[in-house]
PDB file of N, CA and C in Angstrom:
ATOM      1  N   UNK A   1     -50.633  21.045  33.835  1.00  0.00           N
ATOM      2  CA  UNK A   1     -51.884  21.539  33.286  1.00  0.00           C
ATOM      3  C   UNK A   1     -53.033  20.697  33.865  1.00  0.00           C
ATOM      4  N   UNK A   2     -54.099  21.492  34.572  1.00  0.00           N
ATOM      5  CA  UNK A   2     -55.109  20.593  35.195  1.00  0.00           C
ATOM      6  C   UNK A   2     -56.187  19.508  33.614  1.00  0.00           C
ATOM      7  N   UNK A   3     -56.626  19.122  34.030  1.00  0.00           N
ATOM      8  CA  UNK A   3     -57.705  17.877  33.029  1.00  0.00           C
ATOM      9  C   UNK A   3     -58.767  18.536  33.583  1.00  0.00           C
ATOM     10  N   UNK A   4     -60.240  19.195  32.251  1.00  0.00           N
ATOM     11  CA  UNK A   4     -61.527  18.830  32.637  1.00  0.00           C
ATOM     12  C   UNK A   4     -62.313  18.316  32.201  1.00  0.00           C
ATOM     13  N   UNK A   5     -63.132  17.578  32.747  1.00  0.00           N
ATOM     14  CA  UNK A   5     -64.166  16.652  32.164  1.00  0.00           C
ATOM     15  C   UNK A   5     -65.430  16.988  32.551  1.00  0.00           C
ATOM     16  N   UNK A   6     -66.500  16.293  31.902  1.00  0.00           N
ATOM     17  CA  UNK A   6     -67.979  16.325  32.460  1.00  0.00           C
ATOM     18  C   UNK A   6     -68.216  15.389  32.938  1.00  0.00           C
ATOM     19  N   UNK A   7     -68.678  14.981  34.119  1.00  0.00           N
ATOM     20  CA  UNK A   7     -69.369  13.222  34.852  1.00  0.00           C
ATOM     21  C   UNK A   7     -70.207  12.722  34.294  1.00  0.00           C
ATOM     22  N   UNK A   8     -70.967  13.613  33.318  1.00  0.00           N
ATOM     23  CA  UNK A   8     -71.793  12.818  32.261  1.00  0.00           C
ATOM     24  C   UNK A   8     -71.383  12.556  31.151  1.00  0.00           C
ATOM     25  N   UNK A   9     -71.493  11.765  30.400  1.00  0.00           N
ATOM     26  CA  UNK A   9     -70.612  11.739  29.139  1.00  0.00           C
ATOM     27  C   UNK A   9     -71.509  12.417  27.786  1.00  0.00           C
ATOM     28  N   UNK A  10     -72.403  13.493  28.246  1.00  0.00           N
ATOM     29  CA  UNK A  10     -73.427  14.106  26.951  1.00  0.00           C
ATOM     30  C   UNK A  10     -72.906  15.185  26.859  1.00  0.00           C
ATOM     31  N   UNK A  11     -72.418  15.947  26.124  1.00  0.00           N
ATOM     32  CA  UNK A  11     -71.882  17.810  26.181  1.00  0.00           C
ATOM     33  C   UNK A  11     -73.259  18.496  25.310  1.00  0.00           C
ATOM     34  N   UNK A  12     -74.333  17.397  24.939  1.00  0.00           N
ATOM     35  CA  UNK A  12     -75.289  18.468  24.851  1.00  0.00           C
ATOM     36  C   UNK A  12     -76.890  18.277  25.473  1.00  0.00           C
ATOM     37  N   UNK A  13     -76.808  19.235  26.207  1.00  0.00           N
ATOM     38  CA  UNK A  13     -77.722  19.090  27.233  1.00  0.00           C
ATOM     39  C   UNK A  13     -79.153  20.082  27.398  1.00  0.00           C
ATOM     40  N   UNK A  14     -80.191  19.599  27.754  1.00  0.00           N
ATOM     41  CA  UNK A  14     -81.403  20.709  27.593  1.00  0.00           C
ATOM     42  C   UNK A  14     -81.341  21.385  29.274  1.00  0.00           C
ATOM     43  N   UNK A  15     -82.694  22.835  28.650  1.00  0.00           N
ATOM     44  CA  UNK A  15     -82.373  24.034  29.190  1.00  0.00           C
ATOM     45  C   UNK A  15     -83.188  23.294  30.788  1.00  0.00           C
ATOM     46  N   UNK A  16     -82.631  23.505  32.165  1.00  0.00           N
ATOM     47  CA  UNK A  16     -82.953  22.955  33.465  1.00  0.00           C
ATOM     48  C   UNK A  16     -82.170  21.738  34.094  1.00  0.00           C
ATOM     49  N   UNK A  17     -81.232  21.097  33.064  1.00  0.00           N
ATOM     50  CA  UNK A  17     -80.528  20.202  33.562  1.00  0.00           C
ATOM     51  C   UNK A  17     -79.112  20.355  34.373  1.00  0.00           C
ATOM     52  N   UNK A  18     -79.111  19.369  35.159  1.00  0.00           N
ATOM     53  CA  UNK A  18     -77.772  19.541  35.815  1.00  0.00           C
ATOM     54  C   UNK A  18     -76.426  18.866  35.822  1.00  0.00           C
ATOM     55  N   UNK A  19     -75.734  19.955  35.096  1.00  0.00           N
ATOM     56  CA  UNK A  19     -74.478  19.263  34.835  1.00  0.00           C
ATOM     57  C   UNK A  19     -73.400  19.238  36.021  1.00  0.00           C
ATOM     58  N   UNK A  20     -72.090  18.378  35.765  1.00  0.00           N
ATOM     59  CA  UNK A  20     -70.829  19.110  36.514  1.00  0.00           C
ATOM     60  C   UNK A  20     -69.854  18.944  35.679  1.00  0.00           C
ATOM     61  N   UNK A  21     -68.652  19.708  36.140  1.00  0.00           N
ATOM     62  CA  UNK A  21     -67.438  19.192  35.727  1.00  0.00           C
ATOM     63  C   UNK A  21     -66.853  19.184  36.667  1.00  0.00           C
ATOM     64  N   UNK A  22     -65.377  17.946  36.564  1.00  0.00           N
ATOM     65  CA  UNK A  22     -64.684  17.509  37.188  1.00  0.00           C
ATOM     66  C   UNK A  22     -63.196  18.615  36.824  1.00  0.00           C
ATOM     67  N   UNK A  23     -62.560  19.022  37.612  1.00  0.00           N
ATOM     68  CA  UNK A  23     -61.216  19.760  37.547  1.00  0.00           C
ATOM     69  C   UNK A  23     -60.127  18.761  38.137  1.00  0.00           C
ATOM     70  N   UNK A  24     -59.116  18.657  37.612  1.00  0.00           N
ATOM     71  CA  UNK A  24     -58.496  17.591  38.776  1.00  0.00           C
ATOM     72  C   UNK A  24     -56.485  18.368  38.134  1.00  0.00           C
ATOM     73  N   UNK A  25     -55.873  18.372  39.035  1.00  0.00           N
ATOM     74  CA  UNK A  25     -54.477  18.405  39.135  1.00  0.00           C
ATOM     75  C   UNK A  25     -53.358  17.540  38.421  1.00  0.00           C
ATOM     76  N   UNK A  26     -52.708  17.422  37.831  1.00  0.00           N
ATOM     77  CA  UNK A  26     -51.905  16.258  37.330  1.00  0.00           C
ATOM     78  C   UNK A  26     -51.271  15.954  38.261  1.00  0.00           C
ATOM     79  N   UNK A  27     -50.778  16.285  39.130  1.00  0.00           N
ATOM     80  CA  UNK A  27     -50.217  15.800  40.903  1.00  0.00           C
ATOM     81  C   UNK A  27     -50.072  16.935  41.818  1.00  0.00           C
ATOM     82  N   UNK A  28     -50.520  16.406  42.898  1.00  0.00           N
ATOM     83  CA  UNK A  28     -51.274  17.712  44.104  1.00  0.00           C
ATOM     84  C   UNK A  28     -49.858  17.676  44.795  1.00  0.00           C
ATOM     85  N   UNK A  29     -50.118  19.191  45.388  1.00  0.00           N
ATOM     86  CA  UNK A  29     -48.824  19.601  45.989  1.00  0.00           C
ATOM     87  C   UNK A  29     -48.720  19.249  47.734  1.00  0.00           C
ATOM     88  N   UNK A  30     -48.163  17.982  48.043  1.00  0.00           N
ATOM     89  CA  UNK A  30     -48.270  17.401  49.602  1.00  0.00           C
ATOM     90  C   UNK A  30     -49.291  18.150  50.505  1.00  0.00           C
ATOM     91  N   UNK A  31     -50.224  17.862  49.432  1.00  0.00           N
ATOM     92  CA  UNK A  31     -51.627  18.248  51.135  1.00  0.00           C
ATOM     93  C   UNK A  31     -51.841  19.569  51.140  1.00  0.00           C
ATOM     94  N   UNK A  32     -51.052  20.545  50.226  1.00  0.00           N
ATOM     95  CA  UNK A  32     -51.634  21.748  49.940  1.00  0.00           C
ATOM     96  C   UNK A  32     -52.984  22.392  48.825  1.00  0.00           C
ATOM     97  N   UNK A  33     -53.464  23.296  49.859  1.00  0.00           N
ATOM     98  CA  UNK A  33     -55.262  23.516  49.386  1.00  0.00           C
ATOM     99  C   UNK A  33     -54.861  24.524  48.032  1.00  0.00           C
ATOM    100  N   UNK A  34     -55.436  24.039  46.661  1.00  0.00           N
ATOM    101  CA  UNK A  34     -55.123  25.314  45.717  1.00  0.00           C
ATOM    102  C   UNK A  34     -56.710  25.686  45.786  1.00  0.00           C
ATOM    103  N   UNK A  35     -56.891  26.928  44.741  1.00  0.00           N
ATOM    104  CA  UNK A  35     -58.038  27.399  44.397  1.00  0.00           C
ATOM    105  C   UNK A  35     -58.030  26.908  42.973  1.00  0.00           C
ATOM    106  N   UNK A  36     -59.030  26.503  42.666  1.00  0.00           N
ATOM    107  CA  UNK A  36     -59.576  25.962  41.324  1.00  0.00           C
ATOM    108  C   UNK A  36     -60.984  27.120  40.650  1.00  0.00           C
ATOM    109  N   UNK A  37     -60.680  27.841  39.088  1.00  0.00           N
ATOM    110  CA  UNK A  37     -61.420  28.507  38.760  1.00  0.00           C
ATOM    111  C   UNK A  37     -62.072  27.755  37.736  1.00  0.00           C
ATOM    112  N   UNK A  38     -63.378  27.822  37.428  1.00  0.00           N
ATOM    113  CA  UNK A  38     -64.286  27.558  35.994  1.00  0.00           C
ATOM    114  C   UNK A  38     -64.145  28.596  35.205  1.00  0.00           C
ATOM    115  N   UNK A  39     -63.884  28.226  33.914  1.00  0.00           N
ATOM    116  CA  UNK A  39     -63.918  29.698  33.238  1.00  0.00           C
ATOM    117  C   UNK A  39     -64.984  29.496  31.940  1.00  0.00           C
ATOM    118  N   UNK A  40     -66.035  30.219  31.677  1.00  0.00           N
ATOM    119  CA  UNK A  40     -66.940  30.391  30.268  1.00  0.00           C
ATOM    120  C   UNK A  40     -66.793  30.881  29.629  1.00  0.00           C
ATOM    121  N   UNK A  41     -65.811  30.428  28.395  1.00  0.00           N
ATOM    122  CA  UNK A  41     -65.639  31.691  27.396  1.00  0.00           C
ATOM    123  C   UNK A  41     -64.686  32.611  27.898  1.00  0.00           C
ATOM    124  N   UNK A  42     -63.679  31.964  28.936  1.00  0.00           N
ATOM    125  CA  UNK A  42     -62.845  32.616  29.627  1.00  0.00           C
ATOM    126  C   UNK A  42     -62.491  33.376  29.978  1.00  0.00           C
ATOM    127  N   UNK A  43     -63.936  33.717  30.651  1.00  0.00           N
ATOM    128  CA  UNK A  43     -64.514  34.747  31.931  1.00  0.00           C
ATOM    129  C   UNK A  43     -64.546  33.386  33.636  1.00  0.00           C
ATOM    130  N   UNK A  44     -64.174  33.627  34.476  1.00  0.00           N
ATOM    131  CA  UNK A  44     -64.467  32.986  35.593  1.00  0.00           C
ATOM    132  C   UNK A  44     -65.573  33.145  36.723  1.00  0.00           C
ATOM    133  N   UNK A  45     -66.665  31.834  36.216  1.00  0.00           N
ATOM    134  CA  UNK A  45     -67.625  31.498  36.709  1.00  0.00           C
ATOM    135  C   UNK A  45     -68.033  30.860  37.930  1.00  0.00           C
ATOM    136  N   UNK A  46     -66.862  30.171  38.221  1.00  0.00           N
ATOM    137  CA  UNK A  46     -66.796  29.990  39.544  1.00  0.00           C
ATOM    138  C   UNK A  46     -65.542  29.363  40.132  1.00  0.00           C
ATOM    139  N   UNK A  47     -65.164  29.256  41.955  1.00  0.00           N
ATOM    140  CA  UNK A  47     -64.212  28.865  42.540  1.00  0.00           C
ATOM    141  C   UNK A  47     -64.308  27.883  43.385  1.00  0.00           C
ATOM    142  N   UNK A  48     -63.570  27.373  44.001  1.00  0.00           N
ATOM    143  CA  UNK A  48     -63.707  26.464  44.605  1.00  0.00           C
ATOM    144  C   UNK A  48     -62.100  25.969  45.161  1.00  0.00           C
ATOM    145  N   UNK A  49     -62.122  25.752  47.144  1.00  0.00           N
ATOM    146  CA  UNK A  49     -60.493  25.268  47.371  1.00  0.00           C
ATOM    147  C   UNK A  49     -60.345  24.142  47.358  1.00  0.00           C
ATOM    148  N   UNK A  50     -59.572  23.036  46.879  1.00  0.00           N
ATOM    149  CA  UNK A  50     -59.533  21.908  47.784  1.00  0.00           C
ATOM    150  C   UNK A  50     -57.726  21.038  47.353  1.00  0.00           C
ATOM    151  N   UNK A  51     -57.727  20.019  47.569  1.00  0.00           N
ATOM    152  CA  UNK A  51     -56.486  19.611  46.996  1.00  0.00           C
ATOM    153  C   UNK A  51     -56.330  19.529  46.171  1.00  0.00           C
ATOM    154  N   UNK A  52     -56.822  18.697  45.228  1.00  0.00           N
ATOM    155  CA  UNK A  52     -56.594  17.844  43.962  1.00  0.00           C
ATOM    156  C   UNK A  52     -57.694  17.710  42.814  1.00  0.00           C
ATOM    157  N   UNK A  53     -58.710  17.659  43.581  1.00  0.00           N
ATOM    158  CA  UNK A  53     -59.913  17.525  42.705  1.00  0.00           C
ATOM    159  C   UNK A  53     -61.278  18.350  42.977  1.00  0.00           C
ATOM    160  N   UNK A  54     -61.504  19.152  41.952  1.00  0.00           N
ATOM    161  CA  UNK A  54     -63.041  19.900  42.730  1.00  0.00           C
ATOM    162  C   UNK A  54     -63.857  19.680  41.904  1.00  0.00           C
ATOM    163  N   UNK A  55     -65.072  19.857  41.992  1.00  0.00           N
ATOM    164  CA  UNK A  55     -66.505  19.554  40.713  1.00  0.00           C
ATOM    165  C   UNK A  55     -67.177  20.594  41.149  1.00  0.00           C
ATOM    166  N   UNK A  56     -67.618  21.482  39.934  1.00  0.00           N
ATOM    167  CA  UNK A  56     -68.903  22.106  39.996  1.00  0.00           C
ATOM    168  C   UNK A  56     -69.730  22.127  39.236  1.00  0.00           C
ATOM    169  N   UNK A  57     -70.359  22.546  39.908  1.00  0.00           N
ATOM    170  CA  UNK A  57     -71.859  21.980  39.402  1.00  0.00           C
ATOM    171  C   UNK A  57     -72.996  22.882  39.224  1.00  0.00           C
ATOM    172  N   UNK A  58     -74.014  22.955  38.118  1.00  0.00           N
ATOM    173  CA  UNK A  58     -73.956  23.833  37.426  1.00  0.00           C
ATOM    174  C   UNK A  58     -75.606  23.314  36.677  1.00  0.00           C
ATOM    175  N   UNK A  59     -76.679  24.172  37.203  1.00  0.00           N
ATOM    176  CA  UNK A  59     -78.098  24.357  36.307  1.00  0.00           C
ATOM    177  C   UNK A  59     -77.891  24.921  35.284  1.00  0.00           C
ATOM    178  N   UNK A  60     -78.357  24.218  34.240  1.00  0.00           N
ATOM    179  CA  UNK A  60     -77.855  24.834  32.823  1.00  0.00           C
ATOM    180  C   UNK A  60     -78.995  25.379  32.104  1.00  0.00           C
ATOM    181  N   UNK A  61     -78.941  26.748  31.168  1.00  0.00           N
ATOM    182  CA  UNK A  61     -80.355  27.127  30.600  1.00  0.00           C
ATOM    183  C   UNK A  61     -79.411  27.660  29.424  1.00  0.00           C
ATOM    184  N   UNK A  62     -80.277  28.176  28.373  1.00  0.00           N
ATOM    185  CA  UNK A  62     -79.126  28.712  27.348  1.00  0.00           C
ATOM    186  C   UNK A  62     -78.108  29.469  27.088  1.00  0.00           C
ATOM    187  N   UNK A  63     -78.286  30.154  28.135  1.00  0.00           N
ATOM    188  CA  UNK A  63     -76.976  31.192  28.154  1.00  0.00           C
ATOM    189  C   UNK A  63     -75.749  30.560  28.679  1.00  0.00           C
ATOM    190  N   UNK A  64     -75.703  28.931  29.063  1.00  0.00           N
ATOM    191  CA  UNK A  64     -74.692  28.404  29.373  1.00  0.00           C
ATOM    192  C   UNK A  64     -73.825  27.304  28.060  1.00  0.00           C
ATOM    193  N   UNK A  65     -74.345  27.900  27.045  1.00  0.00           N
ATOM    194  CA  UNK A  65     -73.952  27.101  26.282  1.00  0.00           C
ATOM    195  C   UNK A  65     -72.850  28.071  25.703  1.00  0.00           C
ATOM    196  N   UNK A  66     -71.597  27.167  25.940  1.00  0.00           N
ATOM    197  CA  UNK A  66     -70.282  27.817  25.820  1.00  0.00           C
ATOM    198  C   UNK A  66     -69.202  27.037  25.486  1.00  0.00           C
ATOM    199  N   UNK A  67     -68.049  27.427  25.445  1.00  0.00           N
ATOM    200  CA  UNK A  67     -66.479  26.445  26.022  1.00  0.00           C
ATOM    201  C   UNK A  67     -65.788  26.968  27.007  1.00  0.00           C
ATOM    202  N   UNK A  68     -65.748  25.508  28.320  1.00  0.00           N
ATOM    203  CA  UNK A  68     -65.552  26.031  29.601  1.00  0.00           C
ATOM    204  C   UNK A  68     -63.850  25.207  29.445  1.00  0.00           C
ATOM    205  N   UNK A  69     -63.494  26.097  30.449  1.00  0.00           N
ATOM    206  CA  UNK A  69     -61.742  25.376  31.001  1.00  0.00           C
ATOM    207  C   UNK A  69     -61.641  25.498  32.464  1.00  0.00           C
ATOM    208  N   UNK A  70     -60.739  25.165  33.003  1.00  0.00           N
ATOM    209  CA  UNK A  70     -60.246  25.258  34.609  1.00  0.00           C
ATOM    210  C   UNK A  70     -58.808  25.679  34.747  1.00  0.00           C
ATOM    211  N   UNK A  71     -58.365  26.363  36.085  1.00  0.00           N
ATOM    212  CA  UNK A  71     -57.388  26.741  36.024  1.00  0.00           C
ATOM    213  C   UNK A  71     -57.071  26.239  37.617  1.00  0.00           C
ATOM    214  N   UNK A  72     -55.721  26.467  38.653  1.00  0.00           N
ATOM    215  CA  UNK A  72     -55.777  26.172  39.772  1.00  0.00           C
ATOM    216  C   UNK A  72     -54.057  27.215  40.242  1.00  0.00           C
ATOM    217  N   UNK A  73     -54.551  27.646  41.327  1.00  0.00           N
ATOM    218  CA  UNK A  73     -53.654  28.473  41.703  1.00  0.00           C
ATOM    219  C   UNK A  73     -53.356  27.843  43.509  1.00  0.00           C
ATOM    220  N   UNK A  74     -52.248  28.203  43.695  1.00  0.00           N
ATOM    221  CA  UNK A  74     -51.566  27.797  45.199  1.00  0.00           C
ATOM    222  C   UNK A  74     -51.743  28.953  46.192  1.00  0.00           C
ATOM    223  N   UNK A  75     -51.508  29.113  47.205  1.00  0.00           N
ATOM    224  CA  UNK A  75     -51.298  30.567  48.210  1.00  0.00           C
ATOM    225  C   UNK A  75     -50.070  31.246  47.420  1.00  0.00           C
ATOM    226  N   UNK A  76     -49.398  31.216  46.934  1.00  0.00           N
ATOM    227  CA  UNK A  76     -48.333  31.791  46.270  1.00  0.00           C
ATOM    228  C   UNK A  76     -48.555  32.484  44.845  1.00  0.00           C
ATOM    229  N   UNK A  77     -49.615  32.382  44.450  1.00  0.00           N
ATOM    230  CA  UNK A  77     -50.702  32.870  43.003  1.00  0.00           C
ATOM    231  C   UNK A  77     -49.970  32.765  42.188  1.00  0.00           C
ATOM    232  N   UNK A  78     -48.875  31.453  41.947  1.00  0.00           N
ATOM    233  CA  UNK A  78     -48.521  30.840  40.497  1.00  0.00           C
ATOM    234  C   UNK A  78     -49.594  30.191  39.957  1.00  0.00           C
ATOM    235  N   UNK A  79     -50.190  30.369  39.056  1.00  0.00           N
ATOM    236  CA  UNK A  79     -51.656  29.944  38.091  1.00  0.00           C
ATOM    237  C   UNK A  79     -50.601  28.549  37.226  1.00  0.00           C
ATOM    238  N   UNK A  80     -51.299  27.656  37.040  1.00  0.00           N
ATOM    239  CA  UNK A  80     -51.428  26.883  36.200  1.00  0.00           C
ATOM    240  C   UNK A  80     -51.478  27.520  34.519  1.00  0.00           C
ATOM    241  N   UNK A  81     -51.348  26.734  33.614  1.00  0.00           N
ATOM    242  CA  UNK A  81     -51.776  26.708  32.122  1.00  0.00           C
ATOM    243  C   UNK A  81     -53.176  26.528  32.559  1.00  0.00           C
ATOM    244  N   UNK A  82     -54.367  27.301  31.721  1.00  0.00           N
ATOM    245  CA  UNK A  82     -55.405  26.751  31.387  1.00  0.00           C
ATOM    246  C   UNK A  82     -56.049  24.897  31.189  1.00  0.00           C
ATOM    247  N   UNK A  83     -56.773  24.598  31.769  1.00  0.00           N
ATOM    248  CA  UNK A  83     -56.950  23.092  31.379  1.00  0.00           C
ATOM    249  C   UNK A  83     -57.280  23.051  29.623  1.00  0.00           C
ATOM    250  N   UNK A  84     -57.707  21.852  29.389  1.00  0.00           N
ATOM    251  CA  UNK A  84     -58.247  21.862  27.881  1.00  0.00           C
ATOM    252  C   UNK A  84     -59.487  22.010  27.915  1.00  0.00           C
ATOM    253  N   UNK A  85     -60.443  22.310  26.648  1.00  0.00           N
ATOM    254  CA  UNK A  85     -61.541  22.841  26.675  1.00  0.00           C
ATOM    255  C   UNK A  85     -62.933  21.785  26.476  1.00  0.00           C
ATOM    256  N   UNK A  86     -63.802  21.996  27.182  1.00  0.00           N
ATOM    257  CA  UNK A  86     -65.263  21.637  27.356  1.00  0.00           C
ATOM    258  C   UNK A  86     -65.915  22.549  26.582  1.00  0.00           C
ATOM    259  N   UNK A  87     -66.364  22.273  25.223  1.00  0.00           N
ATOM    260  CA  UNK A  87     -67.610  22.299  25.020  1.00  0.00           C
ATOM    261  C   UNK A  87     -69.191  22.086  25.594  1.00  0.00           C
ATOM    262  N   UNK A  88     -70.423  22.889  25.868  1.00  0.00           N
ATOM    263  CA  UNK A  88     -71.905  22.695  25.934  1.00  0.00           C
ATOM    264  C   UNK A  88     -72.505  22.896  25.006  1.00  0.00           C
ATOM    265  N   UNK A  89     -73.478  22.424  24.740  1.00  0.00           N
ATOM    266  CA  UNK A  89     -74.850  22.548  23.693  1.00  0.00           C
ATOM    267  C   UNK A  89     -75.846  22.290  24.655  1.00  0.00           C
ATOM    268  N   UNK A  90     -76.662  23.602  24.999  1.00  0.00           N
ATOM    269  CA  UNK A  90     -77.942  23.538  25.320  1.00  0.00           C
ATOM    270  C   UNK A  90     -79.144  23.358  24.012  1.00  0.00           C
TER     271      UNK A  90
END
């Protein structure tokens, strides 16, 4: 199950600021690229490939105030469990 976090340690944040979160793998598969999704309310907001760890990053106004998770899939589209959940307060 991937871990997500915020790099800031505030989950409530005003409307123009810029947040991220961190997505990260519990152990990456030898040098293979997964896709990593953001999900809001677990709808998917955005993607991103890389090994192990991706961050996105994210202008926040009120309509982003939600509970976000991450997910990460291989070329083979076995999905992960959902990460655990992030709370925002705009």
């Amino acid at each position: 199950m991937p871990t997500l976090s915020l790099t800031s340690t505030n989950a409530a944040v005003s409307p123009g600021e810029n947040i991220q979160f961190r997505c990260t793998t519990p152990k990456p598969r030898c040098n293979a690229n997964a896709e990593f999704q953001l999900f809001r309310n677990g709808l998917s907001v955005s993607s991103q490939t890389h090994v192990s760890i991706v961050t996105f990053n994210h202008n926040v106004d009120v309509s982003h105030q939600a509970s976000y998770s991450c997910q990460y899939s291989y070329q083979n589209n076995i999905k992960s469990p959902l990460s655990n959940t992030v709370k925002i307060t705009v």
